[in-house]
Protein backbone atom coordinates (compact mmCIF):
# COMPACT_ATOMS: atom_id res chain seq x y z
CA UNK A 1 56.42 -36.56 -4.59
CA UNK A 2 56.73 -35.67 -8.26
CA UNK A 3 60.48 -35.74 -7.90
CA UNK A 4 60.68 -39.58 -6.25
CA UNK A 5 58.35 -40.40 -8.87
CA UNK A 6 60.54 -39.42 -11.21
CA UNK A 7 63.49 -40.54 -9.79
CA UNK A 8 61.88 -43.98 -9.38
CA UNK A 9 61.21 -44.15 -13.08
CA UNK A 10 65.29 -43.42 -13.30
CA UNK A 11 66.20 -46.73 -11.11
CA UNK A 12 63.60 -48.84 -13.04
CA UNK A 13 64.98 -47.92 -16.13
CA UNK A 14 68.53 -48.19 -15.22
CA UNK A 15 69.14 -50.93 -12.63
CA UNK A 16 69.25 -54.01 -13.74
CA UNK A 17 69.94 -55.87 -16.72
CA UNK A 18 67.40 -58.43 -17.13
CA UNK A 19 67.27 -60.67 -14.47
CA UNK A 20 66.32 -64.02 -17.06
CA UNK A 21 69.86 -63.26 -18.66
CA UNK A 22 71.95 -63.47 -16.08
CA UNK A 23 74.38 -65.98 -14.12
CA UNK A 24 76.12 -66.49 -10.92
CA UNK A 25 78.44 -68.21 -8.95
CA UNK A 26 78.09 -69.12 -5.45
CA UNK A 27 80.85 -67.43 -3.15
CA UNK A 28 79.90 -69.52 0.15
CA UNK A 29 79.88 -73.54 1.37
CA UNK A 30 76.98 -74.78 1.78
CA UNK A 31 74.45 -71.74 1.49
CA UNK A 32 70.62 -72.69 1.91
CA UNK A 33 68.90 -72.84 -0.74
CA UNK A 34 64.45 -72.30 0.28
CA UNK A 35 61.53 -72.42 -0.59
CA UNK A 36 60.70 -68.73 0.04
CA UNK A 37 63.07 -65.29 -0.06
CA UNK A 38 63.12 -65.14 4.11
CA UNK A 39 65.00 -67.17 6.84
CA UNK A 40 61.58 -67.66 8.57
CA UNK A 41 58.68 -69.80 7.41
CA UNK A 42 61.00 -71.28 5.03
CA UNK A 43 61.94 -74.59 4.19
CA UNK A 44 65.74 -75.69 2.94
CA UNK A 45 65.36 -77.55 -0.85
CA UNK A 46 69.02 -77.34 -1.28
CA UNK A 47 72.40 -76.04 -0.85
CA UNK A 48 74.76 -74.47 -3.47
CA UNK A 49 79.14 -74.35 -2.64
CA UNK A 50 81.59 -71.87 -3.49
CA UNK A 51 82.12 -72.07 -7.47
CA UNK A 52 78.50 -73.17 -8.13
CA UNK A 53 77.32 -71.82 -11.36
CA UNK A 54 73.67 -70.78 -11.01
CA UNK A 55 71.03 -69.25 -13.54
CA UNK A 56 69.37 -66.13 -12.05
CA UNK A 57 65.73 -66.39 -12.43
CA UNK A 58 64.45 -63.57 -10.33
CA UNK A 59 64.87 -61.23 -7.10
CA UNK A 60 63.03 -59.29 -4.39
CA UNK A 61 62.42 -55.46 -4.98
CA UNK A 62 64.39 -54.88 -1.71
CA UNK A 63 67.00 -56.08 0.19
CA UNK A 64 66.76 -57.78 3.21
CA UNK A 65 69.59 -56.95 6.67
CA UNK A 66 70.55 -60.55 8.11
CA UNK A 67 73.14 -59.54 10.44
CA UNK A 68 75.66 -57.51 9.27
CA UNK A 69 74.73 -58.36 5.85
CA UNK A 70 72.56 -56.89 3.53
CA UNK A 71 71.30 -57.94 0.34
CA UNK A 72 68.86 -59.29 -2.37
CA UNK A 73 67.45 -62.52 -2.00
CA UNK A 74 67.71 -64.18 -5.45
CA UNK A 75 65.77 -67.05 -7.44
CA UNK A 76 68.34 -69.34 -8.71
CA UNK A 77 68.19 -72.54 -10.48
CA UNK A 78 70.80 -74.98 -9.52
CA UNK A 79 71.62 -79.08 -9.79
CA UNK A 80 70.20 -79.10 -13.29
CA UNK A 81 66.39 -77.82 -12.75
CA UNK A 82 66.46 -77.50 -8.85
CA UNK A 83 64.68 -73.68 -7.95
CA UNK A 84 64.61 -71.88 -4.96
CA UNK A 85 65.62 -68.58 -3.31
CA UNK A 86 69.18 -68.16 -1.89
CA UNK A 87 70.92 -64.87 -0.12
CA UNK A 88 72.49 -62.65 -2.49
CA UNK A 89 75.70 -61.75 0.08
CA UNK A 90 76.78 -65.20 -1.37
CA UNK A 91 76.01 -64.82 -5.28
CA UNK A 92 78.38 -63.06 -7.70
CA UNK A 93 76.39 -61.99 -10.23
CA UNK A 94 77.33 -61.84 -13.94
CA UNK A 95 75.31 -60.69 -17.10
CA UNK A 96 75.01 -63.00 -20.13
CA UNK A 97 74.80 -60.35 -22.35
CA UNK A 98 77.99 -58.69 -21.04
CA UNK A 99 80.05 -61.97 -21.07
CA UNK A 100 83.70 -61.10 -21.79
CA UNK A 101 83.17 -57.77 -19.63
CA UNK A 102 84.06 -57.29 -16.04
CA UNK A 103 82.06 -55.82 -14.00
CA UNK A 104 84.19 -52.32 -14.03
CA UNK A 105 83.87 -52.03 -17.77
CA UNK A 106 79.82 -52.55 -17.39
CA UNK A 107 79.69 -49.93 -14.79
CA UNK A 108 81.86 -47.51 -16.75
CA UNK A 109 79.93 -47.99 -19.57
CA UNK A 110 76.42 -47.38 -17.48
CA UNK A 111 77.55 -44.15 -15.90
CA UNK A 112 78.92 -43.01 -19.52
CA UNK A 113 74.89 -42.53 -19.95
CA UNK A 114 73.96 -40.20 -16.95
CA UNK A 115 73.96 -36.95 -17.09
CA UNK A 116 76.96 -35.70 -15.22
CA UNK A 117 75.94 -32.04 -14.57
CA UNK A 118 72.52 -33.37 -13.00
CA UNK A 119 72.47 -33.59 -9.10
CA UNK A 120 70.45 -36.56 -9.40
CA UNK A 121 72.21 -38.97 -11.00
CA UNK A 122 74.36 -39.43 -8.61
CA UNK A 123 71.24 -41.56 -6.56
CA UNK A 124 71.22 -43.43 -9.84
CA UNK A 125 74.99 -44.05 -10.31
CA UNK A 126 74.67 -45.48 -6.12
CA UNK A 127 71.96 -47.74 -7.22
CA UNK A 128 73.54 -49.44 -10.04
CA UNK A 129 77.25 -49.70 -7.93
CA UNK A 130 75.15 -51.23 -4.99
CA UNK A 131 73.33 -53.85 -7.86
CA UNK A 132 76.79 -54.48 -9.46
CA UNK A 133 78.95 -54.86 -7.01
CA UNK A 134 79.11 -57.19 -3.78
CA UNK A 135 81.10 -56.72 -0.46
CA UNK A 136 82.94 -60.81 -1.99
CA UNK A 137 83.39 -58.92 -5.38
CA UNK A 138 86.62 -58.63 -6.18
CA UNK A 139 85.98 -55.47 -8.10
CA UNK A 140 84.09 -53.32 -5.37
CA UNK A 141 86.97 -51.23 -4.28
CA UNK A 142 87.98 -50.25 -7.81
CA UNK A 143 84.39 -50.31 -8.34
CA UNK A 144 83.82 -47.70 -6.25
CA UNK A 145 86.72 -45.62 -6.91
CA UNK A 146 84.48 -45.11 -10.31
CA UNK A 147 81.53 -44.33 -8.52
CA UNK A 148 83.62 -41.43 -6.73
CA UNK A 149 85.18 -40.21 -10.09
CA UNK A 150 81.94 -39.89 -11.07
CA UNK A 151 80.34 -38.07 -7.41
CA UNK A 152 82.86 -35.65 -7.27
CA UNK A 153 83.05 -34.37 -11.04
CA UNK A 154 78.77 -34.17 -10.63
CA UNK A 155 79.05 -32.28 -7.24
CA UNK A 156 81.54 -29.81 -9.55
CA UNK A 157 79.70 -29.31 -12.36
CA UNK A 158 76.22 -29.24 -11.01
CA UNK A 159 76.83 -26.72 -8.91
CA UNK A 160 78.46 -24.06 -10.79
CA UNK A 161 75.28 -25.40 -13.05
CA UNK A 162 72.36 -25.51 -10.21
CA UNK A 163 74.11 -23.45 -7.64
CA UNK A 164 76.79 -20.64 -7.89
CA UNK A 165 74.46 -18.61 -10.96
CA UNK A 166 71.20 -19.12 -9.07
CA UNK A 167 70.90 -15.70 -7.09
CA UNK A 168 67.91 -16.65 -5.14
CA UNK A 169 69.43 -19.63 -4.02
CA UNK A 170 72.65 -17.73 -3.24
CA UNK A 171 70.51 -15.42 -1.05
CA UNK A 172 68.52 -17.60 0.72
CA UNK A 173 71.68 -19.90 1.39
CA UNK A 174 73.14 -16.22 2.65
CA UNK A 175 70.27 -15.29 4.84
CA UNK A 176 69.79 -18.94 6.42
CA UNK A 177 73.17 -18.89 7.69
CA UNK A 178 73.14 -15.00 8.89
CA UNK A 179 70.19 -16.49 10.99
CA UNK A 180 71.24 -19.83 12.15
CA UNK A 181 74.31 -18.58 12.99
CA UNK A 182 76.28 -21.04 11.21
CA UNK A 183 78.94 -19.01 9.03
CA UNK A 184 80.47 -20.67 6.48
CA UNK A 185 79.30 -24.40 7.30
CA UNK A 186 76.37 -25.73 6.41
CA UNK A 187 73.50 -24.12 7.42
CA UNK A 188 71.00 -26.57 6.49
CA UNK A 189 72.17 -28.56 8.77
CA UNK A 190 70.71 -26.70 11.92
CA UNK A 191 67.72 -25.54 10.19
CA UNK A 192 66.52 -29.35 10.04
CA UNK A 193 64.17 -30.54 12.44
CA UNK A 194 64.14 -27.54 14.15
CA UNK A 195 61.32 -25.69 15.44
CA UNK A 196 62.69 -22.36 15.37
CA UNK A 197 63.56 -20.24 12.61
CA UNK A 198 59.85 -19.97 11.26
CA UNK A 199 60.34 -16.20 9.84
CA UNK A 200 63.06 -17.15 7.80
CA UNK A 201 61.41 -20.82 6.43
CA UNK A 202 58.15 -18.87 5.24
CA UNK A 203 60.53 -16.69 3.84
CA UNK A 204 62.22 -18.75 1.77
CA UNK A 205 59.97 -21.46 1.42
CA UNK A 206 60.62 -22.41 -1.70
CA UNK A 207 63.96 -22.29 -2.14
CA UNK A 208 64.72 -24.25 1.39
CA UNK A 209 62.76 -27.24 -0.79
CA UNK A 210 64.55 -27.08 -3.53
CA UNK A 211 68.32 -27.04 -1.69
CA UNK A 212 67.18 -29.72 0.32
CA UNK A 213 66.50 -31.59 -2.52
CA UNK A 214 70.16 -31.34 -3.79
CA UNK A 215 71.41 -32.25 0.05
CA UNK A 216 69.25 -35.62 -0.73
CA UNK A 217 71.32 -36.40 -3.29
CA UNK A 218 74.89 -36.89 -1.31
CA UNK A 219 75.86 -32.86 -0.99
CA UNK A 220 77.04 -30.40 1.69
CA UNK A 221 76.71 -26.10 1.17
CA UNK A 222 79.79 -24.58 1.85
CA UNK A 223 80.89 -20.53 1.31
CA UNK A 224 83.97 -18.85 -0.02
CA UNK A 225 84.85 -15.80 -0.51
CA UNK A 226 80.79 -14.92 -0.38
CA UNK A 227 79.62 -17.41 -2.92
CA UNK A 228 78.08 -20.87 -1.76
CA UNK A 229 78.60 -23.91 -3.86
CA UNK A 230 77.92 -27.83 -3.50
CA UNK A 231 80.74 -29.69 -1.93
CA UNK A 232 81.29 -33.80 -1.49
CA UNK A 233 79.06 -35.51 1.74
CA UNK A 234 81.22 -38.47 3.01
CA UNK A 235 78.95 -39.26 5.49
CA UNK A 236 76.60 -39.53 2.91
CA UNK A 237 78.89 -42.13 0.65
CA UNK A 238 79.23 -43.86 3.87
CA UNK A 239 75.54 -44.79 5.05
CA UNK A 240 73.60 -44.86 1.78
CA UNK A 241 76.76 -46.29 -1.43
CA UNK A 242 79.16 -48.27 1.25
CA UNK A 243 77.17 -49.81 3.83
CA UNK A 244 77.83 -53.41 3.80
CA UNK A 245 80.83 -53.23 2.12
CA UNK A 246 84.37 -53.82 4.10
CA UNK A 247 87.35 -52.35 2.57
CA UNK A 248 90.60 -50.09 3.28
CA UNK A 249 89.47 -47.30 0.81
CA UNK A 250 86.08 -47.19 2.96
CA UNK A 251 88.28 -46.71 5.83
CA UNK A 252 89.36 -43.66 4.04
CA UNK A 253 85.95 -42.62 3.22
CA UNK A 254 85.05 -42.48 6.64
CA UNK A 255 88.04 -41.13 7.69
CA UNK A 256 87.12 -38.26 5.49
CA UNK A 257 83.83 -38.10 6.82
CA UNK A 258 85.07 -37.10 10.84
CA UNK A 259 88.17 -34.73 9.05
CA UNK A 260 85.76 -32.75 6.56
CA UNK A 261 82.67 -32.80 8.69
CA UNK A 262 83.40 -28.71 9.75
CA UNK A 263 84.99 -26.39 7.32
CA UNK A 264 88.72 -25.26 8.65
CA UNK A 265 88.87 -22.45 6.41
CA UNK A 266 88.31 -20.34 3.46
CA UNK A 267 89.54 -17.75 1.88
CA UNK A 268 92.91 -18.57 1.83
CA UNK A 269 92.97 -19.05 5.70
CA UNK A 270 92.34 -21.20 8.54
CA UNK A 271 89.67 -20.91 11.17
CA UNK A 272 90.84 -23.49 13.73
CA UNK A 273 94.02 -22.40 15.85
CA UNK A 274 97.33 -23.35 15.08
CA UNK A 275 97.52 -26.29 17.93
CA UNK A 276 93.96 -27.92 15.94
CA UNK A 277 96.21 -27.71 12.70
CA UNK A 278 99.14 -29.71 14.30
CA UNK A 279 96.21 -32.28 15.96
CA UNK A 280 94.55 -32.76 12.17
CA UNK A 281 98.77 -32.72 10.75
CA UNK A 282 99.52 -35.71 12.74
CA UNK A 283 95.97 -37.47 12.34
CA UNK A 284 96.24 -37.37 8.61
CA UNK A 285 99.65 -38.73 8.90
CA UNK A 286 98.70 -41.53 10.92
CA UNK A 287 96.20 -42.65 8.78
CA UNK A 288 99.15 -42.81 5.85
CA UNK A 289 101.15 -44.80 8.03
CA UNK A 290 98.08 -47.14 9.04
CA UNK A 291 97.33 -47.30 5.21
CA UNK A 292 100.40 -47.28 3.20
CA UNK A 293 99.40 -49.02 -0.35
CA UNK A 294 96.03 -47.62 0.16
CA UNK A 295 96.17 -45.63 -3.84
CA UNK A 296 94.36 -42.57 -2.27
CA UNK A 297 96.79 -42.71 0.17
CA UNK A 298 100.07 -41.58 -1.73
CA UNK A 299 97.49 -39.50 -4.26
CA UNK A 300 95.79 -37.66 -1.93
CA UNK A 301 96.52 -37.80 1.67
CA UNK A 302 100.53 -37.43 1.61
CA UNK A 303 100.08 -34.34 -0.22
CA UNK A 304 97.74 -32.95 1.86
CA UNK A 305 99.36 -33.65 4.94
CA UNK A 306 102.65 -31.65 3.45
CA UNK A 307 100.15 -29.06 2.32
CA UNK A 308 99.16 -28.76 6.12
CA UNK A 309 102.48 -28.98 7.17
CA UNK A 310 103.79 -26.01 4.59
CA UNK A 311 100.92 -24.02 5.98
CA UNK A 312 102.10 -24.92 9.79
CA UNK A 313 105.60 -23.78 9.39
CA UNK A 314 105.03 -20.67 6.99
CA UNK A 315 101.12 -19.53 7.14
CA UNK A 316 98.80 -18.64 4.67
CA UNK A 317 97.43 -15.69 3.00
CA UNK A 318 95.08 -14.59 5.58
CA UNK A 319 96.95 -16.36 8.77
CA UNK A 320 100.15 -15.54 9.17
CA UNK A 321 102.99 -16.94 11.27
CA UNK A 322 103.64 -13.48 12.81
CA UNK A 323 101.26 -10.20 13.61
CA UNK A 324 100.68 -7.82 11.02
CA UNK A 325 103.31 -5.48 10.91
CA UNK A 326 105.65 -7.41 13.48
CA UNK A 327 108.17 -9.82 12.66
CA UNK A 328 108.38 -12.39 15.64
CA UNK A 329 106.94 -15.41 15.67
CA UNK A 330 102.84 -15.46 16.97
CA UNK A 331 102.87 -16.67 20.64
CA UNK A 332 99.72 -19.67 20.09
CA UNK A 333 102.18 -21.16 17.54
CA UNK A 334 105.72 -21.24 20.18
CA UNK A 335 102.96 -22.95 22.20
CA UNK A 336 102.02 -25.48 19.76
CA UNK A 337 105.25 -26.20 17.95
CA UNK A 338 106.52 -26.73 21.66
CA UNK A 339 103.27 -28.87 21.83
CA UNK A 340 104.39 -31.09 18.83
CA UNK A 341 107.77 -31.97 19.97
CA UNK A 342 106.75 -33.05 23.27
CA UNK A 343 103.71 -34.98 22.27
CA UNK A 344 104.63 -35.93 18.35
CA UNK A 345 107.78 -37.48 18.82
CA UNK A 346 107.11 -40.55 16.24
CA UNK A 347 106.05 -38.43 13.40
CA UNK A 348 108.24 -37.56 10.39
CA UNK A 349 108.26 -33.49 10.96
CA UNK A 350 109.25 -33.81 14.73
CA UNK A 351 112.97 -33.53 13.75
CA UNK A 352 112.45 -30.29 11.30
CA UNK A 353 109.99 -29.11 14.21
CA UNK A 354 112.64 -29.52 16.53
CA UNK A 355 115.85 -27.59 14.53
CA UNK A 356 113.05 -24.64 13.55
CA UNK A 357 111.99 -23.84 17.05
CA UNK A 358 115.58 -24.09 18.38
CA UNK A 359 116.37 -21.43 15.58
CA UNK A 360 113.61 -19.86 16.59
CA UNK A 361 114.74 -19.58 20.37
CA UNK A 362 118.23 -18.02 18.77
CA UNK A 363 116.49 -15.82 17.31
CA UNK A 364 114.40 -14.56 19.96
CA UNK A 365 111.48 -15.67 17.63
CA UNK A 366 112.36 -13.17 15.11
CA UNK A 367 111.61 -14.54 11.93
CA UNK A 368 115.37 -14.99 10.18
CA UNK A 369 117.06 -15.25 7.09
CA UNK A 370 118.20 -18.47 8.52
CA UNK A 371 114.75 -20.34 9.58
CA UNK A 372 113.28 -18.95 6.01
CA UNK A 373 116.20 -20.67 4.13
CA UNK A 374 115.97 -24.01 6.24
CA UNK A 375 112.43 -24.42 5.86
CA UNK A 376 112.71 -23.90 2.05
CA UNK A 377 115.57 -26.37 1.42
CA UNK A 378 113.80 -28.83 3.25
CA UNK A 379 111.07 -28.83 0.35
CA UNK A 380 108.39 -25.94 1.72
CA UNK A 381 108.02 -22.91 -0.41
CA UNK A 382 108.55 -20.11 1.50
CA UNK A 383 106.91 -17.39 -0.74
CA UNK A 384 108.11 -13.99 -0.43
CA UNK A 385 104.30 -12.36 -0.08
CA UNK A 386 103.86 -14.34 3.00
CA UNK A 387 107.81 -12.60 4.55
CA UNK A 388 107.02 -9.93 6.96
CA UNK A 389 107.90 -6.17 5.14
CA UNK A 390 111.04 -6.34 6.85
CA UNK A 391 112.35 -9.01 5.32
CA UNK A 392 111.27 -8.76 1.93
């Protein structure tokens, strides 16, 4: 309680800009203008058009879902001294005392005051995007794209801050997943709403509270190499900073959200098989190719899905292409590179696919001079730690 108290006191303090000093313009035709903020019990005094500059008088502590929309309901005064209460999904707000700014440099400017190594500002940083920007702005894509610069350098510092030097968080996050069974992913995640477990929630009473106070704020637990740490919640940026908003880099949010649900791997190796990394290979390409001016696109998702691909066609520390001290080719991976050139003819790789496992069948799957060459001139790097003894 003490903690949405405070919290609260945050959002007051922070959202908003004085509601008497601002302006708007009317994104709609002809949007009802009444007598009350609700579509029921309500007369019509007025309409407003797309353009209309209105003066902001006042709005309702919450917003209201009319269909797919959701929103403030705003007090505007209109036609000279006309007043009455119109749907915010149709009012572009702008601050007087900001004039010359757009709304990207206001919002820059407001999250240069939060504390960035504090887990809860990031509730506060949602707020003010969600007050800022509309789903007709404009500026809510790039608006957002500061909101996640913001998220993901908070989720970064505040943990190795809250997090990775707290021991008896470390142990309890240690001991949960030992008992829930959940490894490396989140083990929070079963130990909610469920009945069971009730040794290990007296044990760590406290320190449950406290981590799921953190998850609150738009976080996942996740372990490598023994030490848990706070990574990024998509699904998270998706219900409670994006909903009601409709654009491509959303689509990418969400797309993140089914991809990075489950941890693949840690410690420099995978834990899905090799035919689930050629499934999430061609997924994340398809998405590039759906989405090709998308900016996160070419930044982020093209060089992850080479990444993957590398890591397909020459392994990774702790999975290798080949058994330990053998030198042919594993047998799940013939399978699934035979898998991707039957099923993945339209991607990109399905020609290099194709020569390698042909080389490979000349080889009798042995791992050649030949394949290691071919796959490093055609832009992997083939590092000599991950060559079988023999052909180091």
């Amino acid at each position: 309680m003490k903690r949405t108290l405070f919290i609260g006191c945050l959002l007051l303090a922070f959202v908003g800009t004085g509601i008497a000093q601002q302006t708007g313009t009317i994104t709609g035709d002809k949007v009802r203008v009444r007598t009350k903020p609700t579509t029921t019990n309500s007369e019509t005094v007025g309409y407003v058009n797309k353009g209309d500059k209105v003066t902001i008088l006042d709005k309702t502590s919450k917003q209201e879902k009319i269909g797919s929309m959701e929103d403030y309901w705003y007090k505007i005064e209109f036609d000279g001294s006309k007043q009455g209460w119109t749907f915010g999904h149709f009012v572009k707000i702008v601050s007087a005392e900001n004039k010359g700014s757009s709304t990207l440099e206001i919002y820059k400017e407001f999250l240069k005051g939060l504390d960035n190594t504090n887990i809860a500002s990031i509730a506060i940083a949602k707020e003010k995007y969600r007050d800022i920007f509309k789903n007709s702005d404009e500026n809510a894509e790039e608006g957002f794209r500061i909101f996640r610069i913001y998220y993901t350098g908070t989720v970064r510092k505040a943990s190795y801050r809250s997090l990775f030097k707290n021991k008896d968080l470390q142990k309890a996050l240690n001991d949960i997943g030992k008992t829930v069974n959940e490894g490396r992913e989140d083990p929070l995640d079963k130990l909610s709403g469920s009945k069971d477990f009730k040794d290990i929630k007296k044990t760590y009473k406290n320190e449950i509270q406290i981590l799921y106070e953190y998850k609150s704020n738009g976080i996942r637990y996740s372990c490598g190499e023994g030490t848990w740490y706070f990574i990024e919640d998509n699904e998270y940026i998706v219900k409670e900073v994006l909903d009601g908003f409709s654009f491509d880099l959303k689509n990418y949010i969400y797309f993140l959200a089914k991809e990075m649900k489950y941890t693949i791997g840690q410690d420099a190796g995978y834990s899905i098989t090799w035919d689930e990394l050629r499934q999430r290979i061609i997924r994340w390409e398809q998405f590039s190719q759906k989405y090709p001016e998308l900016e996160e696109v070419k930044r982020e998702v093209i060089p992850k899905t080479k990444t993957m691909m590398g890591h397909y066609l020459i392994g990774i520390d702790n999975t290798r292409i080949y058994e330990w001290g053998k030198t042919e080719l594993k047998q799940d991976l013939r399978n699934s590179y035979h898998n991707f050139i039957k099923e993945n003819t339209e991607s990109k790789y399905h020609e290099l696919v194709s020569k390698i496992y042909q080389m490979y069948l000349d080889s009798n799957f042995e791992i050649s001079d030949e394949i290691i060459n071919y796959i490093r001139t055609s832009g992997f790097r083939f590092n000599n730690h991950l060559l079988p003894k023999q052909k180091k």
